[in-house]
C-alpha atoms as a PDB file:
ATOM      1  CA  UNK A   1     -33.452 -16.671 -43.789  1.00  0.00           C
ATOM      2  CA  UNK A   2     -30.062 -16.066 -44.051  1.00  0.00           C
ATOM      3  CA  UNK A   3     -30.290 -13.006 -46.133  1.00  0.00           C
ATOM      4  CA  UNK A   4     -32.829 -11.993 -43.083  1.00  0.00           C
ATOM      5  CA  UNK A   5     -30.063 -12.238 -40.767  1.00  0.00           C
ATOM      6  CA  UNK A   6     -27.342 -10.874 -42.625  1.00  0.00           C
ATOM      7  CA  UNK A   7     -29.876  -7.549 -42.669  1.00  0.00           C
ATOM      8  CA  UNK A   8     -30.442  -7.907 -39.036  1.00  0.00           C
ATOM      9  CA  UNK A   9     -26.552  -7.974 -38.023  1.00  0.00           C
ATOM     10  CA  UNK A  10     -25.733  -4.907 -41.138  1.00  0.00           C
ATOM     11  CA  UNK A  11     -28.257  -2.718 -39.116  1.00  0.00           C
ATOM     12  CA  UNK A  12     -27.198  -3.654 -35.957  1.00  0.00           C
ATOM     13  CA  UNK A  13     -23.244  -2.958 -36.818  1.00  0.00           C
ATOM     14  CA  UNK A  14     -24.464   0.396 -38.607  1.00  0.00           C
ATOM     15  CA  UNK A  15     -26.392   1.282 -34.841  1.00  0.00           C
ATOM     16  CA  UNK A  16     -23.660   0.200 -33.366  1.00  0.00           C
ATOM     17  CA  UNK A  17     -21.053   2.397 -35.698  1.00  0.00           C
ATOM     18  CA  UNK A  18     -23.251   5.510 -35.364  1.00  0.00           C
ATOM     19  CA  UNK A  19     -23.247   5.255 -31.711  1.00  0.00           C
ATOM     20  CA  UNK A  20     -19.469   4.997 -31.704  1.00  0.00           C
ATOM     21  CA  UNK A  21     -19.063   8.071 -33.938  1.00  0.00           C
ATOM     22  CA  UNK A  22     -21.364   9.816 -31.927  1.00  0.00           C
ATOM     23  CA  UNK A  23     -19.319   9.424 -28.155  1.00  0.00           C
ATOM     24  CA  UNK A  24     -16.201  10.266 -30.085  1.00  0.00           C
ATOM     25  CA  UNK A  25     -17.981  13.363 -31.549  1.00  0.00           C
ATOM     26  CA  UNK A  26     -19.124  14.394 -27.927  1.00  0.00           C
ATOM     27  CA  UNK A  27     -15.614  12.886 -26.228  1.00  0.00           C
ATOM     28  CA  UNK A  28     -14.265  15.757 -28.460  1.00  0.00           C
ATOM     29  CA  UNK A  29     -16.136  18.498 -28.148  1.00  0.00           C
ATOM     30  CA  UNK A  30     -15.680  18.246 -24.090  1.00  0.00           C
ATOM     31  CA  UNK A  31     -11.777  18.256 -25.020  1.00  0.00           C
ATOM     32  CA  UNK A  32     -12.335  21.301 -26.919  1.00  0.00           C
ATOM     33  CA  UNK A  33     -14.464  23.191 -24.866  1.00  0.00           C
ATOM     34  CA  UNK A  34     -11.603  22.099 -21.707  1.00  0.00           C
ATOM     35  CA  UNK A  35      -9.056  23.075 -23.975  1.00  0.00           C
ATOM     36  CA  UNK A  36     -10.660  26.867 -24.872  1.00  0.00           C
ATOM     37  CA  UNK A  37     -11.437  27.622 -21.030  1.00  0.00           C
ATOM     38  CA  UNK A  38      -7.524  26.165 -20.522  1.00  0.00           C
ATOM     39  CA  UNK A  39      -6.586  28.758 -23.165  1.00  0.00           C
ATOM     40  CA  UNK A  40      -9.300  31.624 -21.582  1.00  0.00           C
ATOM     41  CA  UNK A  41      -8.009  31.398 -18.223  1.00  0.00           C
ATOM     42  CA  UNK A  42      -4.287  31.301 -19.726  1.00  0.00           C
ATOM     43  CA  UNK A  43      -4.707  34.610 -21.625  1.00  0.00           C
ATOM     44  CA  UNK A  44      -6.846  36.161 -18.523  1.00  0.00           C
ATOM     45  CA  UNK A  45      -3.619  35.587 -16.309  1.00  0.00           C
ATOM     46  CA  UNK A  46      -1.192  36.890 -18.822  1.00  0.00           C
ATOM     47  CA  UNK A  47      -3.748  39.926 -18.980  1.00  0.00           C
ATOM     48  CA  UNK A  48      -3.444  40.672 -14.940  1.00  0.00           C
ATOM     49  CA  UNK A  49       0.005  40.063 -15.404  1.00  0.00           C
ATOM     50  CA  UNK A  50       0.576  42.615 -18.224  1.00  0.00           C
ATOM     51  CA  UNK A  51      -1.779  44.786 -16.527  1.00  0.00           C
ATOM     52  CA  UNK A  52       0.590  44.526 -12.941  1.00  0.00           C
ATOM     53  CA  UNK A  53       3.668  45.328 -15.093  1.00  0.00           C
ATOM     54  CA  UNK A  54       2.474  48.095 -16.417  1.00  0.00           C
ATOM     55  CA  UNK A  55       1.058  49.554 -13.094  1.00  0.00           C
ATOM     56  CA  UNK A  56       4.668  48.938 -11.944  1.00  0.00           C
ATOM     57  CA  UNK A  57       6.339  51.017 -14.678  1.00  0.00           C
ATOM     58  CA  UNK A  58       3.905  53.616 -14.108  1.00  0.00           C
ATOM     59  CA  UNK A  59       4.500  53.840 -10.417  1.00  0.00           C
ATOM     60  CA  UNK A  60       8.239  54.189 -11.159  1.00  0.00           C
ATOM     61  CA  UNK A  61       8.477  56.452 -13.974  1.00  0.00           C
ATOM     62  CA  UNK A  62       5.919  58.883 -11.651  1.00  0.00           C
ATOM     63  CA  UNK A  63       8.814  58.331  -8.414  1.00  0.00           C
ATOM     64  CA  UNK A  64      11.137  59.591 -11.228  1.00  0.00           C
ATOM     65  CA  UNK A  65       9.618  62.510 -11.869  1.00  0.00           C
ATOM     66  CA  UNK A  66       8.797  63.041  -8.420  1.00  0.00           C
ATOM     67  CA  UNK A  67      12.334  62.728  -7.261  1.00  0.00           C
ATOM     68  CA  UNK A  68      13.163  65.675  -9.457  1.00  0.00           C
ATOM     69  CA  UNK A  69      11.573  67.721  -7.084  1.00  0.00           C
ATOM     70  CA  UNK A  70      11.839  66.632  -3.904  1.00  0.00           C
ATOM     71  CA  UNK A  71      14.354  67.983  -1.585  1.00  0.00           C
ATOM     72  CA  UNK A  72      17.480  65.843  -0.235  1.00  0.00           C
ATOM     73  CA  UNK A  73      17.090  66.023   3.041  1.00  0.00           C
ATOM     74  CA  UNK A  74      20.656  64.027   3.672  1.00  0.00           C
ATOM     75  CA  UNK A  75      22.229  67.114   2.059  1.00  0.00           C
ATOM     76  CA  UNK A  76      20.169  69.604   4.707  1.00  0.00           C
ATOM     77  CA  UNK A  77      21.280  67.636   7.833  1.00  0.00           C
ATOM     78  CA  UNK A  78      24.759  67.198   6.329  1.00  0.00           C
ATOM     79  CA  UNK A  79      25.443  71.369   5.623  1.00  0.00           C
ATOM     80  CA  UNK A  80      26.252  73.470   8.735  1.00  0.00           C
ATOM     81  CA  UNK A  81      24.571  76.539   7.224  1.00  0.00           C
ATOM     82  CA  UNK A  82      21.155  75.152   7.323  1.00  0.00           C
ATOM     83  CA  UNK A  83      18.348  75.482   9.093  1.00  0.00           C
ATOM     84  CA  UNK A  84      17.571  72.129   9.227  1.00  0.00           C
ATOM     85  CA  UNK A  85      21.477  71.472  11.018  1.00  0.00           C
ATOM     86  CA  UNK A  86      20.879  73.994  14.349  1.00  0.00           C
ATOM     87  CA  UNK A  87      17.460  75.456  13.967  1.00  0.00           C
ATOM     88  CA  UNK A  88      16.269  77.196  16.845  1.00  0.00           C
ATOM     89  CA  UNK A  89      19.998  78.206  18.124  1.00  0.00           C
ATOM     90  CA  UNK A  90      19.970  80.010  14.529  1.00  0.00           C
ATOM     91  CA  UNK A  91      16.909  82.239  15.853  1.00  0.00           C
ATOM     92  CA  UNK A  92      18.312  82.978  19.024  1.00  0.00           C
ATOM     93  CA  UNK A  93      16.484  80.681  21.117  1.00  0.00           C
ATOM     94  CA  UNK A  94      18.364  78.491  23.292  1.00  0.00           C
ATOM     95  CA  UNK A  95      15.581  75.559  24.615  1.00  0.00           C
ATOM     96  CA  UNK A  96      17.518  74.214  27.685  1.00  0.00           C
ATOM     97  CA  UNK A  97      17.585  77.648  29.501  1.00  0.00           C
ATOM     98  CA  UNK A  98      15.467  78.416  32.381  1.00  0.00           C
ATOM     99  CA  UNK A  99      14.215  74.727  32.174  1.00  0.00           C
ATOM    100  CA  UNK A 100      14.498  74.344  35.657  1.00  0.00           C
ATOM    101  CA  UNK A 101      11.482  76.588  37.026  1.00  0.00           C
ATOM    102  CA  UNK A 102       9.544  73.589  34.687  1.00  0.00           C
ATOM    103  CA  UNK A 103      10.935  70.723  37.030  1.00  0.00           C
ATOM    104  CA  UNK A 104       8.073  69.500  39.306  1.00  0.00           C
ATOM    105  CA  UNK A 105       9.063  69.341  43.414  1.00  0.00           C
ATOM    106  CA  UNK A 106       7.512  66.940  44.924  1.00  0.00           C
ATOM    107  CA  UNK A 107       7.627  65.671  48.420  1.00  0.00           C
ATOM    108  CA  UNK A 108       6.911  62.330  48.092  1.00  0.00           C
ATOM    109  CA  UNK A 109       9.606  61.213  45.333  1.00  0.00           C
ATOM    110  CA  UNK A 110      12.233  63.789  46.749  1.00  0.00           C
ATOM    111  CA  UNK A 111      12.431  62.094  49.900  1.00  0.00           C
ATOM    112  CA  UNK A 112      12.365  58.114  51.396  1.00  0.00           C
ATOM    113  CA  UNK A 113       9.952  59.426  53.993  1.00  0.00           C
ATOM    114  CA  UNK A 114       7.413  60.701  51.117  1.00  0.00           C
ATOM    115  CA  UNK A 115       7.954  56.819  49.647  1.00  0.00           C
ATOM    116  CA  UNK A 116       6.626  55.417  52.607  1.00  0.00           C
ATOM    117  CA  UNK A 117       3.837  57.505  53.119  1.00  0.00           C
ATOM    118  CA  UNK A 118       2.957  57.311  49.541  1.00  0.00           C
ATOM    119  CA  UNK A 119       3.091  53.377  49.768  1.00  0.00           C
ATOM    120  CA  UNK A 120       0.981  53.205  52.842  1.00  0.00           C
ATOM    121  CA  UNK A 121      -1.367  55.124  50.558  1.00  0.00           C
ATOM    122  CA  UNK A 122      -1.758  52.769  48.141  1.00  0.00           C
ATOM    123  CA  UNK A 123      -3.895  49.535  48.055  1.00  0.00           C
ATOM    124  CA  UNK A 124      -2.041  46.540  48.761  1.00  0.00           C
ATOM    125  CA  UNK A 125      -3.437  45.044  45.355  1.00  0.00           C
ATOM    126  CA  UNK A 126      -1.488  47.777  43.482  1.00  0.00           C
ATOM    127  CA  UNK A 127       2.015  45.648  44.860  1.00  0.00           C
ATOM    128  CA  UNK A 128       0.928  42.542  43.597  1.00  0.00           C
ATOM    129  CA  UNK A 129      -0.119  43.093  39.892  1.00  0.00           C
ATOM    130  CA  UNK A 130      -2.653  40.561  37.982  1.00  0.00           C
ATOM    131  CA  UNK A 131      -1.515  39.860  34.654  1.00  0.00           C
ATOM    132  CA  UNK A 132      -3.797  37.934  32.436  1.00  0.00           C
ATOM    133  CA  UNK A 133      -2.927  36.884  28.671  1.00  0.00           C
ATOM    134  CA  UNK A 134      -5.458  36.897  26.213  1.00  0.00           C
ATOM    135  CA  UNK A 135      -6.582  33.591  25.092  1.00  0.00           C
ATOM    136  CA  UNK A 136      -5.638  33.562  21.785  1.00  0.00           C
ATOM    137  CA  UNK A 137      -8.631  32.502  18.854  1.00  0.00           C
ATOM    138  CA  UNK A 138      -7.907  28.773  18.075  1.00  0.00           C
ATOM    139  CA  UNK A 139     -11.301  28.708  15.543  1.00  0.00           C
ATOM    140  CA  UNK A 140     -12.262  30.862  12.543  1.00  0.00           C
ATOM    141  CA  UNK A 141     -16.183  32.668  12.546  1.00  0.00           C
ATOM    142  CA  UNK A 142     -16.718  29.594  10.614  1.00  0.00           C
ATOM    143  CA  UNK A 143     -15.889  27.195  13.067  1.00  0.00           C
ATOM    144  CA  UNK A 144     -13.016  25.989  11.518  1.00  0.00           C
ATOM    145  CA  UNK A 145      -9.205  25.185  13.485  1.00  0.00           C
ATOM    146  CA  UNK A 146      -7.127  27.955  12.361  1.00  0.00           C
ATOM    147  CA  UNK A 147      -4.027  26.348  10.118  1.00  0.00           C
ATOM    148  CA  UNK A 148      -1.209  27.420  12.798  1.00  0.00           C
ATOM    149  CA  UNK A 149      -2.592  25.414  15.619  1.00  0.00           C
ATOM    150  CA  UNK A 150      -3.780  22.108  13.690  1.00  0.00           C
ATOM    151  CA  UNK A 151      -0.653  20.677  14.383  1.00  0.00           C
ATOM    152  CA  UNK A 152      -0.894  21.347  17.652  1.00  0.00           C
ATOM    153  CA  UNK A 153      -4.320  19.671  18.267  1.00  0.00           C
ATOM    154  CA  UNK A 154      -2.853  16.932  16.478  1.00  0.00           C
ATOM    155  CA  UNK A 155       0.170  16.226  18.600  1.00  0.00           C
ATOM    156  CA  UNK A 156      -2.120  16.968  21.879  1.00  0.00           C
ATOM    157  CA  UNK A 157      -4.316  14.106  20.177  1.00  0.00           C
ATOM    158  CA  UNK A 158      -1.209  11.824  19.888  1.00  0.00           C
ATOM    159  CA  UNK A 159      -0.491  12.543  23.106  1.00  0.00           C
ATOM    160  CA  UNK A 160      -3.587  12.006  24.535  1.00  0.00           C
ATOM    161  CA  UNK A 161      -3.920   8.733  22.684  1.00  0.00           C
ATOM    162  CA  UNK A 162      -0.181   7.719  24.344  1.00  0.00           C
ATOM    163  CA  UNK A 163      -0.809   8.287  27.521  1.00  0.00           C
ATOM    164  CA  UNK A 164      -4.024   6.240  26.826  1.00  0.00           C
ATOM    165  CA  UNK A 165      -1.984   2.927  25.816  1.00  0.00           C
ATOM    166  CA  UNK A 166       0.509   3.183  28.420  1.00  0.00           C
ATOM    167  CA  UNK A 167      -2.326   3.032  30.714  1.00  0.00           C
ATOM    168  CA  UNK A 168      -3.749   0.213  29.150  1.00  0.00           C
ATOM    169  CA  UNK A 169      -0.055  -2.140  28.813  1.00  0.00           C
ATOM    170  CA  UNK A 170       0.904  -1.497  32.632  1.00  0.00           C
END
Protein backbone atom coordinates (compact mmCIF):
# COMPACT_ATOMS: atom_id res chain seq x y z
CA UNK A 1 0.00 0.00 0.00
CA UNK A 2 2.57 2.14 0.85
CA UNK A 3 4.75 1.44 -2.06
CA UNK A 4 1.25 2.30 -3.99
CA UNK A 5 1.36 5.63 -2.59
CA UNK A 6 4.83 6.44 -2.73
CA UNK A 7 4.15 5.81 -6.81
CA UNK A 8 1.13 7.93 -6.66
CA UNK A 9 2.94 11.10 -4.97
CA UNK A 10 6.54 10.32 -7.47
CA UNK A 11 4.10 10.82 -10.48
CA UNK A 12 2.31 13.46 -9.14
CA UNK A 13 5.69 15.56 -8.15
CA UNK A 14 7.11 14.52 -11.73
CA UNK A 15 3.46 16.25 -13.28
CA UNK A 16 3.90 18.70 -11.14
CA UNK A 17 7.86 19.36 -12.10
CA UNK A 18 7.08 19.13 -15.84
CA UNK A 19 4.45 21.66 -15.55
CA UNK A 20 6.84 23.99 -13.75
CA UNK A 21 9.55 23.58 -16.41
CA UNK A 22 7.13 24.07 -18.92
CA UNK A 23 5.71 27.94 -17.66
CA UNK A 24 9.34 28.80 -17.16
CA UNK A 25 10.09 27.55 -20.74
CA UNK A 26 7.10 29.72 -22.10
CA UNK A 27 7.77 32.70 -19.25
CA UNK A 28 11.03 32.83 -21.34
CA UNK A 29 10.37 32.69 -24.60
CA UNK A 30 7.75 35.79 -24.12
CA UNK A 31 10.96 37.61 -22.53
CA UNK A 32 12.79 36.82 -25.56
CA UNK A 33 10.50 37.50 -28.13
CA UNK A 34 9.84 41.24 -25.90
CA UNK A 35 13.38 41.53 -25.77
CA UNK A 36 14.04 41.01 -29.90
CA UNK A 37 11.05 43.48 -30.85
CA UNK A 38 12.84 45.89 -27.90
CA UNK A 39 16.04 45.38 -29.91
CA UNK A 40 13.98 45.65 -33.62
CA UNK A 41 12.40 48.79 -32.82
CA UNK A 42 15.86 50.05 -31.22
CA UNK A 43 17.86 49.42 -34.43
CA UNK A 44 14.73 50.74 -36.68
CA UNK A 45 15.12 54.20 -34.79
CA UNK A 46 18.84 54.33 -35.01
CA UNK A 47 18.15 53.51 -38.83
CA UNK A 48 15.73 56.81 -39.32
CA UNK A 49 18.13 58.48 -37.35
CA UNK A 50 21.21 57.60 -39.48
CA UNK A 51 19.10 57.97 -42.40
CA UNK A 52 18.06 61.95 -41.13
CA UNK A 53 21.81 62.61 -40.62
CA UNK A 54 22.74 61.74 -43.65
CA UNK A 55 19.91 63.65 -45.52
CA UNK A 56 21.28 66.57 -43.44
CA UNK A 57 24.88 66.31 -44.69
CA UNK A 58 23.64 65.95 -48.05
CA UNK A 59 21.50 69.03 -47.95
CA UNK A 60 24.56 70.97 -46.73
CA UNK A 61 27.34 69.80 -48.74
CA UNK A 62 24.73 70.56 -51.97
CA UNK A 63 24.19 74.54 -50.22
CA UNK A 64 28.04 74.38 -50.45
CA UNK A 65 28.33 73.84 -53.75
CA UNK A 66 25.53 75.94 -54.52
CA UNK A 67 26.94 78.91 -52.75
CA UNK A 68 29.86 78.76 -55.12
CA UNK A 69 27.74 80.05 -57.61
CA UNK A 70 25.37 82.16 -56.46
CA UNK A 71 25.78 85.81 -56.61
CA UNK A 72 26.26 88.12 -53.35
CA UNK A 73 23.76 90.26 -53.62
CA UNK A 74 25.08 92.37 -50.32
CA UNK A 75 28.12 93.14 -52.50
CA UNK A 76 25.62 94.47 -55.58
CA UNK A 77 23.60 96.81 -53.28
CA UNK A 78 26.80 97.81 -51.46
CA UNK A 79 28.93 99.00 -54.99
CA UNK A 80 27.88 102.36 -56.52
CA UNK A 81 28.71 101.14 -60.03
CA UNK A 82 26.02 98.63 -60.18
CA UNK A 83 23.04 98.21 -61.61
CA UNK A 84 21.48 96.80 -58.88
CA UNK A 85 22.59 100.36 -56.64
CA UNK A 86 20.58 103.11 -59.13
CA UNK A 87 19.03 101.11 -61.88
CA UNK A 88 16.73 102.93 -63.92
CA UNK A 89 18.56 106.51 -63.27
CA UNK A 90 21.57 104.47 -64.98
CA UNK A 91 19.28 104.14 -68.26
CA UNK A 92 18.18 107.52 -68.30
CA UNK A 93 14.87 107.16 -66.93
CA UNK A 94 13.95 109.24 -64.13
CA UNK A 95 10.36 107.54 -62.59
CA UNK A 96 9.09 110.55 -60.52
CA UNK A 97 8.84 112.92 -63.59
CA UNK A 98 5.66 113.86 -65.12
CA UNK A 99 3.93 111.81 -62.28
CA UNK A 100 1.57 114.36 -61.76
CA UNK A 101 -0.73 114.10 -65.03
CA UNK A 102 -1.21 110.30 -63.14
CA UNK A 103 -2.76 111.99 -59.92
CA UNK A 104 -6.57 111.43 -59.96
CA UNK A 105 -8.85 114.94 -59.34
CA UNK A 106 -11.61 114.31 -57.77
CA UNK A 107 -14.35 116.49 -56.52
CA UNK A 108 -15.54 114.80 -53.78
CA UNK A 109 -12.16 114.21 -51.69
CA UNK A 110 -10.70 117.66 -52.92
CA UNK A 111 -13.27 119.52 -51.25
CA UNK A 112 -15.50 119.35 -47.63
CA UNK A 113 -18.52 120.06 -49.78
CA UNK A 114 -17.80 116.78 -52.04
CA UNK A 115 -17.52 114.91 -48.31
CA UNK A 116 -20.86 115.76 -47.53
CA UNK A 117 -22.45 114.99 -50.58
CA UNK A 118 -20.57 111.82 -50.82
CA UNK A 119 -21.76 110.88 -47.18
CA UNK A 120 -25.35 111.69 -47.85
CA UNK A 121 -24.73 109.15 -50.61
CA UNK A 122 -23.96 106.47 -48.66
CA UNK A 123 -26.22 104.08 -46.60
CA UNK A 124 -26.36 104.86 -43.10
CA UNK A 125 -25.31 101.10 -42.37
CA UNK A 126 -21.94 101.82 -44.08
CA UNK A 127 -21.23 104.38 -40.67
CA UNK A 128 -21.94 101.86 -38.31
CA UNK A 129 -19.87 98.72 -39.30
CA UNK A 130 -20.90 94.99 -38.08
CA UNK A 131 -18.03 93.13 -37.02
CA UNK A 132 -18.51 89.53 -36.25
CA UNK A 133 -15.60 87.08 -34.99
CA UNK A 134 -15.53 83.73 -36.09
CA UNK A 135 -16.42 81.22 -33.56
CA UNK A 136 -13.49 79.46 -33.19
CA UNK A 137 -13.69 75.15 -33.51
CA UNK A 138 -13.74 73.93 -29.83
CA UNK A 139 -14.20 69.96 -31.22
CA UNK A 140 -12.11 67.86 -33.62
CA UNK A 141 -14.16 65.92 -36.89
CA UNK A 142 -14.03 63.28 -34.34
CA UNK A 143 -15.89 64.83 -31.78
CA UNK A 144 -13.27 65.19 -29.51
CA UNK A 145 -12.39 68.76 -27.17
CA UNK A 146 -9.45 70.11 -28.85
CA UNK A 147 -6.31 70.00 -26.14
CA UNK A 148 -6.05 74.01 -25.91
CA UNK A 149 -9.50 74.54 -24.61
CA UNK A 150 -9.87 71.42 -22.12
CA UNK A 151 -8.72 73.47 -19.52
CA UNK A 152 -10.98 75.85 -20.18
CA UNK A 153 -14.13 73.61 -20.06
CA UNK A 154 -12.69 72.44 -16.99
CA UNK A 155 -12.41 75.66 -15.06
CA UNK A 156 -15.99 76.77 -16.63
CA UNK A 157 -17.05 73.30 -14.96
CA UNK A 158 -15.47 74.38 -11.60
CA UNK A 159 -17.05 77.35 -11.91
CA UNK A 160 -20.23 76.24 -12.68
CA UNK A 161 -20.08 73.73 -9.87
CA UNK A 162 -19.09 76.98 -7.37
CA UNK A 163 -21.57 79.01 -8.10
CA UNK A 164 -23.77 75.86 -7.58
CA UNK A 165 -22.67 75.44 -3.74
CA UNK A 166 -22.79 78.95 -2.90
CA UNK A 167 -26.30 78.75 -3.90
CA UNK A 168 -26.93 75.88 -1.94
CA UNK A 169 -24.96 77.28 1.72
CA UNK A 170 -26.82 80.80 1.59
Amino acid sequence: MQEVRLNVIVQLLRRREQRKQEVISRRLDQKWSESCAQNETKCRAIKYRYIGELRKLLKLRLAAKEYKFKRDMIMDYAKPSSQVFAPLTRLGVFPDRSSERYVVKNIYSSRYEGLLTLEARLPRFAFQPRIRLQQPKLHTKDGFLKRKYRHQKELAELHDVCLFTCVKIV
